[in-house]
Structure formats: structure tokens, C-alpha cells
Protein backbone atom coordinates (compact mmCIF):
# COMPACT_ATOMS: atom_id res chain seq x y z
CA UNK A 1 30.96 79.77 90.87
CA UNK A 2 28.05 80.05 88.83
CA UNK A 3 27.83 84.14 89.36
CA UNK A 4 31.39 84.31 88.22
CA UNK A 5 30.48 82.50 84.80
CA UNK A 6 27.42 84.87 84.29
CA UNK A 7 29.86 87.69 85.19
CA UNK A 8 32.21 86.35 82.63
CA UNK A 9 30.18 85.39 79.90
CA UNK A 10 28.76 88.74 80.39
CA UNK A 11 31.67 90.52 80.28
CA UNK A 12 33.21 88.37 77.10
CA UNK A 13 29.60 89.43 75.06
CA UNK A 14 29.81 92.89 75.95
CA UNK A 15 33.68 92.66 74.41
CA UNK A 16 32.69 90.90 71.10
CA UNK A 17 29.54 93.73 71.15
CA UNK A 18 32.41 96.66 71.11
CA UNK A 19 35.18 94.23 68.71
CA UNK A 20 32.28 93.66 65.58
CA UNK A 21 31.11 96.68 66.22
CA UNK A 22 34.50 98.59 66.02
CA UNK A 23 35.37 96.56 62.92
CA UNK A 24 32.01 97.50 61.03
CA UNK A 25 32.63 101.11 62.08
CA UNK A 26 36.10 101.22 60.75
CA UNK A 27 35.56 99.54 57.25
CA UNK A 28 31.99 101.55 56.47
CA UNK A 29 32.15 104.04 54.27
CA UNK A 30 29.21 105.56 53.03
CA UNK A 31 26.66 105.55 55.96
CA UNK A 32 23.70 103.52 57.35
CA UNK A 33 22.88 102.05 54.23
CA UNK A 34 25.41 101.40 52.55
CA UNK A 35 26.57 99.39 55.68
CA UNK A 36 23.62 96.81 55.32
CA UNK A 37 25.66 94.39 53.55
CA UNK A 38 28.35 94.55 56.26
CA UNK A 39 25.77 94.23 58.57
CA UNK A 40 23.79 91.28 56.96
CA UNK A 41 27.46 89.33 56.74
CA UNK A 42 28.62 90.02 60.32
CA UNK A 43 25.36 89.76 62.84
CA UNK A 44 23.21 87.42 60.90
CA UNK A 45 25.66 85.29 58.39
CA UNK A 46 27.98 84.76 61.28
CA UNK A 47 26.94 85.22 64.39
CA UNK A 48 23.29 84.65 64.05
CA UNK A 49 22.42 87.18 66.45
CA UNK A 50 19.32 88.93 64.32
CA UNK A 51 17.78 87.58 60.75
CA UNK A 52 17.77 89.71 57.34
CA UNK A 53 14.11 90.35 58.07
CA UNK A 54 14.71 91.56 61.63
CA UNK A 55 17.79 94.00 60.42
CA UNK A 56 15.64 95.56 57.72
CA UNK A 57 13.28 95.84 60.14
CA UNK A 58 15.63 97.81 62.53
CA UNK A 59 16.71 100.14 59.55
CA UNK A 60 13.23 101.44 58.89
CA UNK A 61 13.08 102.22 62.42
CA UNK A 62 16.35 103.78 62.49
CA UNK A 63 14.97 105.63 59.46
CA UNK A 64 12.35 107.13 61.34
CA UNK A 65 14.02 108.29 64.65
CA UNK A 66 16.09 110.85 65.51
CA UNK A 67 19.99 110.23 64.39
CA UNK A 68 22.15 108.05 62.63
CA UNK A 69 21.15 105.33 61.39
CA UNK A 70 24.37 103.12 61.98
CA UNK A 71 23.83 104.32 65.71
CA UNK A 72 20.36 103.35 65.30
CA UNK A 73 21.19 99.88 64.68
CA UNK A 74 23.91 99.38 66.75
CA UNK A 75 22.13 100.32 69.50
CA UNK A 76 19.30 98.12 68.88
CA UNK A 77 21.32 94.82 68.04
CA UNK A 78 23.35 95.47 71.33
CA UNK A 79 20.33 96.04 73.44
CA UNK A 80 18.86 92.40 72.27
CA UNK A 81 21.78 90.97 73.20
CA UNK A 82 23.06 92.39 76.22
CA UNK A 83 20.19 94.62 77.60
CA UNK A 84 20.67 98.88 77.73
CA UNK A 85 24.79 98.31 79.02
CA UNK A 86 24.92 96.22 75.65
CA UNK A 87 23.40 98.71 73.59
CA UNK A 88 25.74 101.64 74.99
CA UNK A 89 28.51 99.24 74.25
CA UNK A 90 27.74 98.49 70.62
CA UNK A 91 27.40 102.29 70.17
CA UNK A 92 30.31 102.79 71.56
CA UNK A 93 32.06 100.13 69.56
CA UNK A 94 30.45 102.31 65.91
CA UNK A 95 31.42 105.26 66.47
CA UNK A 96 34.97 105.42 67.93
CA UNK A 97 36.56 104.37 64.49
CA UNK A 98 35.59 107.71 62.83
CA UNK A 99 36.16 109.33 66.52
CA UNK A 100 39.82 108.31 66.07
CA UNK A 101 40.27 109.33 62.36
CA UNK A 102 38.73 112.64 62.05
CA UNK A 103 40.63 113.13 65.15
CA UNK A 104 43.80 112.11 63.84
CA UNK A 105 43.54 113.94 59.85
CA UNK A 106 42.35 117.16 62.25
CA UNK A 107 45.27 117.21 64.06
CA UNK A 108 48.19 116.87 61.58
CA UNK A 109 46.51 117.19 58.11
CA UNK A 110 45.16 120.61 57.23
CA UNK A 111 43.71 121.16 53.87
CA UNK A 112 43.02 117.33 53.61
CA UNK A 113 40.73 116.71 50.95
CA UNK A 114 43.08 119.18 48.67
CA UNK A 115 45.84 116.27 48.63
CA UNK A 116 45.81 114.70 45.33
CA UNK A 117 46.34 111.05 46.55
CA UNK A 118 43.77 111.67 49.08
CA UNK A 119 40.91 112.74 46.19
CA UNK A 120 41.81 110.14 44.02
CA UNK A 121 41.02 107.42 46.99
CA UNK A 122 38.28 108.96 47.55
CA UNK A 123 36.66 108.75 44.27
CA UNK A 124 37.62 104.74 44.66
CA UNK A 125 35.54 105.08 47.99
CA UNK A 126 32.66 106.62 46.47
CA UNK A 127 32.51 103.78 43.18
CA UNK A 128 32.55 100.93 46.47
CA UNK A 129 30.12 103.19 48.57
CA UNK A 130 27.47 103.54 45.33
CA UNK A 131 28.02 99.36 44.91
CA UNK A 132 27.14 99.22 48.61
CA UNK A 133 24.08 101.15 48.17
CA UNK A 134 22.87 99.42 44.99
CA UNK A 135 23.30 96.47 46.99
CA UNK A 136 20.88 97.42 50.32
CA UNK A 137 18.36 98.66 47.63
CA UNK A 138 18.15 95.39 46.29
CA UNK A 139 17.97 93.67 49.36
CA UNK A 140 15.21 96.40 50.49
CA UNK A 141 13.01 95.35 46.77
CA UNK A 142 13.30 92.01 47.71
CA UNK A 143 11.22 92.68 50.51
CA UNK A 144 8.77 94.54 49.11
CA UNK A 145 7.49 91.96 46.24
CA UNK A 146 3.66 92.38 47.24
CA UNK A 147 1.77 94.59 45.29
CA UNK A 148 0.57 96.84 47.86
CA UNK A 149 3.91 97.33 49.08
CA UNK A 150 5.27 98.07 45.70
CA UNK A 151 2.47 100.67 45.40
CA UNK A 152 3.50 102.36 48.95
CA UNK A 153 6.82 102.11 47.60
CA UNK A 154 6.26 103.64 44.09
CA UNK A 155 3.99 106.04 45.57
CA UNK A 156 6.42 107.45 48.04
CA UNK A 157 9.37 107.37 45.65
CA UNK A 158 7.39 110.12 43.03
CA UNK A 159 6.66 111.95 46.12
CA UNK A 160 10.09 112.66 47.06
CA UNK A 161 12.06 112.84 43.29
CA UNK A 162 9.03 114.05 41.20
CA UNK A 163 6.94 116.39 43.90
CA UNK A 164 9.85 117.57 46.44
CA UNK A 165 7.50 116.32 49.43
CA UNK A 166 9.30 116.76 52.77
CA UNK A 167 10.73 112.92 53.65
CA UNK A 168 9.88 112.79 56.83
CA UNK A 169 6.05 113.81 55.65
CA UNK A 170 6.70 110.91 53.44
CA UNK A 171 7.80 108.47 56.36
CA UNK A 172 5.24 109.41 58.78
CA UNK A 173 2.43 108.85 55.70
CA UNK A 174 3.98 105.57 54.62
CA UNK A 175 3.87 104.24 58.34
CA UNK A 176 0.04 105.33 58.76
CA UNK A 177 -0.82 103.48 55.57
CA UNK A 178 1.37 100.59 56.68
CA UNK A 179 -0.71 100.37 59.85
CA UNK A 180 -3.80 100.83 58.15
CA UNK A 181 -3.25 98.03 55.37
CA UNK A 182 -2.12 95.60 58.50
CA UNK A 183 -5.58 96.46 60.20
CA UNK A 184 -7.51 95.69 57.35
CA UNK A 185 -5.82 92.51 56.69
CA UNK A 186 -6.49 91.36 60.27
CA UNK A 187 -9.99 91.95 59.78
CA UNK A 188 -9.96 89.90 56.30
CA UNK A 189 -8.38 86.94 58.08
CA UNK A 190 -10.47 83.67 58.33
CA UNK A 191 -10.08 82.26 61.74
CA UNK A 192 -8.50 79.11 61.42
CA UNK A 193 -10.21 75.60 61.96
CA UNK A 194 -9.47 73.81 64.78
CA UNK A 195 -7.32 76.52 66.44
CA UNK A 196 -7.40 77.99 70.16
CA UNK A 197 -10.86 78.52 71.23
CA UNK A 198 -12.61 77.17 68.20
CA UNK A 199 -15.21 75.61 69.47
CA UNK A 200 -16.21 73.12 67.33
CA UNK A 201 -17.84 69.36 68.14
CA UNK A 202 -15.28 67.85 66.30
CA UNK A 203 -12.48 69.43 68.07
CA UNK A 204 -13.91 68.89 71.14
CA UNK A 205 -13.88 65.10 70.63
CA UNK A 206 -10.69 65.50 68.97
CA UNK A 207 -8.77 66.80 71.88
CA UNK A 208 -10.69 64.50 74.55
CA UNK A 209 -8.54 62.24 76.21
CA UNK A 210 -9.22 58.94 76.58
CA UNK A 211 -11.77 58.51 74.00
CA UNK A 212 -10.44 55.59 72.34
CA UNK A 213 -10.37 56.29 68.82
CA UNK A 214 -6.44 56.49 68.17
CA UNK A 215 -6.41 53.11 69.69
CA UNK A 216 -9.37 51.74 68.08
CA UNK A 217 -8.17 52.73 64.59
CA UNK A 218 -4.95 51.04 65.26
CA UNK A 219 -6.20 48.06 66.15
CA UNK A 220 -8.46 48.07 63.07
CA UNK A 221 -4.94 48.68 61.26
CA UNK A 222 -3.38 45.49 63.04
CA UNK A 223 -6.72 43.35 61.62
């Protein structure tokens, strides 16, 4: 009885993985980031099943490997919640929107993007994609308000726009100095009083039980 509930609850995840995932694939326009939003409403305002920080985390690394990023992400929020069958599933779920479409305006529309009606909705796509996009920038600034990272970020931003660098020269630099400013700061870090394996007399007698004192100060409390 128990199997068949696992084997059911399984089976209902793995549904809701392709259903959210199909409806953020079919109302995106614009690409990875301008789906953040979307994202951010859906899988953490709803459903809980990542935080902001965790999705912005999942977007740099989509950033940085091979692909889409809406893939990216889909793949890695079905994976944490339904293991490698999960993430195939939420991939799945993405991409078979635009499958469909393109499909459908290859087959019976030729010249599509000549049709008047069809370029002037697609100039009201493009005003709702940039709005989209300004909004996942902000939400990226937001998490960059330490001064270091605003320098990375500042740093990398002239490198592209003002200097032409090559981005992913750009990406790969940006993660060694992330690494390297996360090293340091380990180093910098007091350890912390009374922790694990601090040593100390007092927290020795602290954490020996049977000693007395948490009683004895009551009592004296009582008096």
C-alpha cells in the first residue's frame, strides 16, 4: 500500500513538474532572463520549491554552461525535486510549447513575420519582453549590494560594452575572482566563541552535565 502511494505521489510530482513547466514555456517570451520573474512567481512565490537566492543562483550557473538557459533551469529545479527522471521531465515540460508553435506557423504560415498584424504584436512582445528584462536586472542588483561585488560587477560590465572582451572570458574571470574573494574571506573569519571544538575552560564547564549550576542559580532565584 505504501509503494503504491510513493508510486503515486511520484507520478502526480513528475505531472505538476511537466504542467508549470509547460505553462512557463508557453507564456515566456524573451528568453532565460526575461523569464526570472515568471520563475520567481511560480517555483518560489507559490510552490516554494527553491528561494530567490537559490534561482539566481541557478541562472549564473545556467549562464556559464553549455545551452539555454531556460533549459538550464528547468533542468535543475526538476532534478531537486524529483531526481534525473524529474529533471528530464521539467525539460520536457519548457520546451514543447515553442516545439508546438514553430511547428505549427512552419507548417501553414510562410512568410510569417511579413504579416502586418503579426509585426505589430510583436513589437507589443518586445515593449513586455524589455519590462521583463529590466525587471531580472533589478532583482540581479539587489543581490549584488556589497562593494566588492559591485566592483566585479562594474568591472565586468566595461569589459564587455566599453572593451569588446569575449563574455565567456568575462564569466570564466568573474568566477576565478569570485572564488578567490570567498577564500580570502574564509581566512579573515574569526572563529567563533564557544563553537564546535573550541576548547575553552569555560565551555568545557559549560557543557558538563550535571554540574549544578543551572540549578543552583535557580534556587538562588527562588531565595
Amino acid at each position: 500500500m505504501n509503494e503504491k502511494k510513493d508510486t503515486r505521489g511520484r507520478f502526480c510530482r513528475l505531472l505538476e513538474l511537466f504542467a508549470v513547466f509547460f505553462k512557463i514555456g508557453a507564456v515566456t517570451f524573451g528568453g532565460g532572463l526575461a523569464m526570472l520573474p515568471i520563475l520567481e512567481s511560480e517555483l518560489a512565490d507559490k510552490r516554494n520549491w527553491v528561494t530567490k537566492e537559490t534561482l539566481l543562483d541557478y541562472f549564473a550557473i545556467g549562464q556559464m554552461t553549455p545551452g539555454i538557459i531556460a533549459v538550464n533551469v528547468a533542468t535543475f529545479i526538476g532534478y531537486t525535486q524529483a531526481g534525473v527522471l524529474g529533471g528530464t521531465i521539467a525539460t520536457l515540460g519548457v520546451v514543447t510549447p515553442s516545439l508546438i508553435i514553430i511547428s505549427v506557423i512552419a507548417s501553414f504560415l510562410e512568410n510569417f513575420t511579413q504579416i502586418v498584424w503579426v509585426q505589430k504584436a510583436l513589437m507589443g512582445i518586445n515593449i513586455a519582453v524589455a519590462a521583463l528584462l529590466c525587471k531580472a536586472v533589478v532583482t540581479f542588483i539587489k543581490k549584488i549590494l556589497v562593494w566588492w561585488k559591485l566592483l566585479l560587477f562594474t568591472a565586468a560590465f566595461s569589459a564587455i560594452v566599453v572593451f569588446r572582451a569575449p563574455t565567456v572570458l568575462v564569466v570564466v574571470a568573474s568566477l576565478v575572482l569570485g572564488l578567490v574573494v570567498y577564500a580570502f574571506s574564509l581566512k579573515r573569519r574569526p572563529p567563533v566563541a564557544g563553537g564546535p571544538g573550541d576548547g575553552s575552560p569555560e565551555r568545557a564547564q559549560e557543557l558538563e552535565p550535571g554540574d549544578g549550576s543551572l540549578s543552583t542559580e535557580s534556587e538562588g532565584d527562588t531565595k
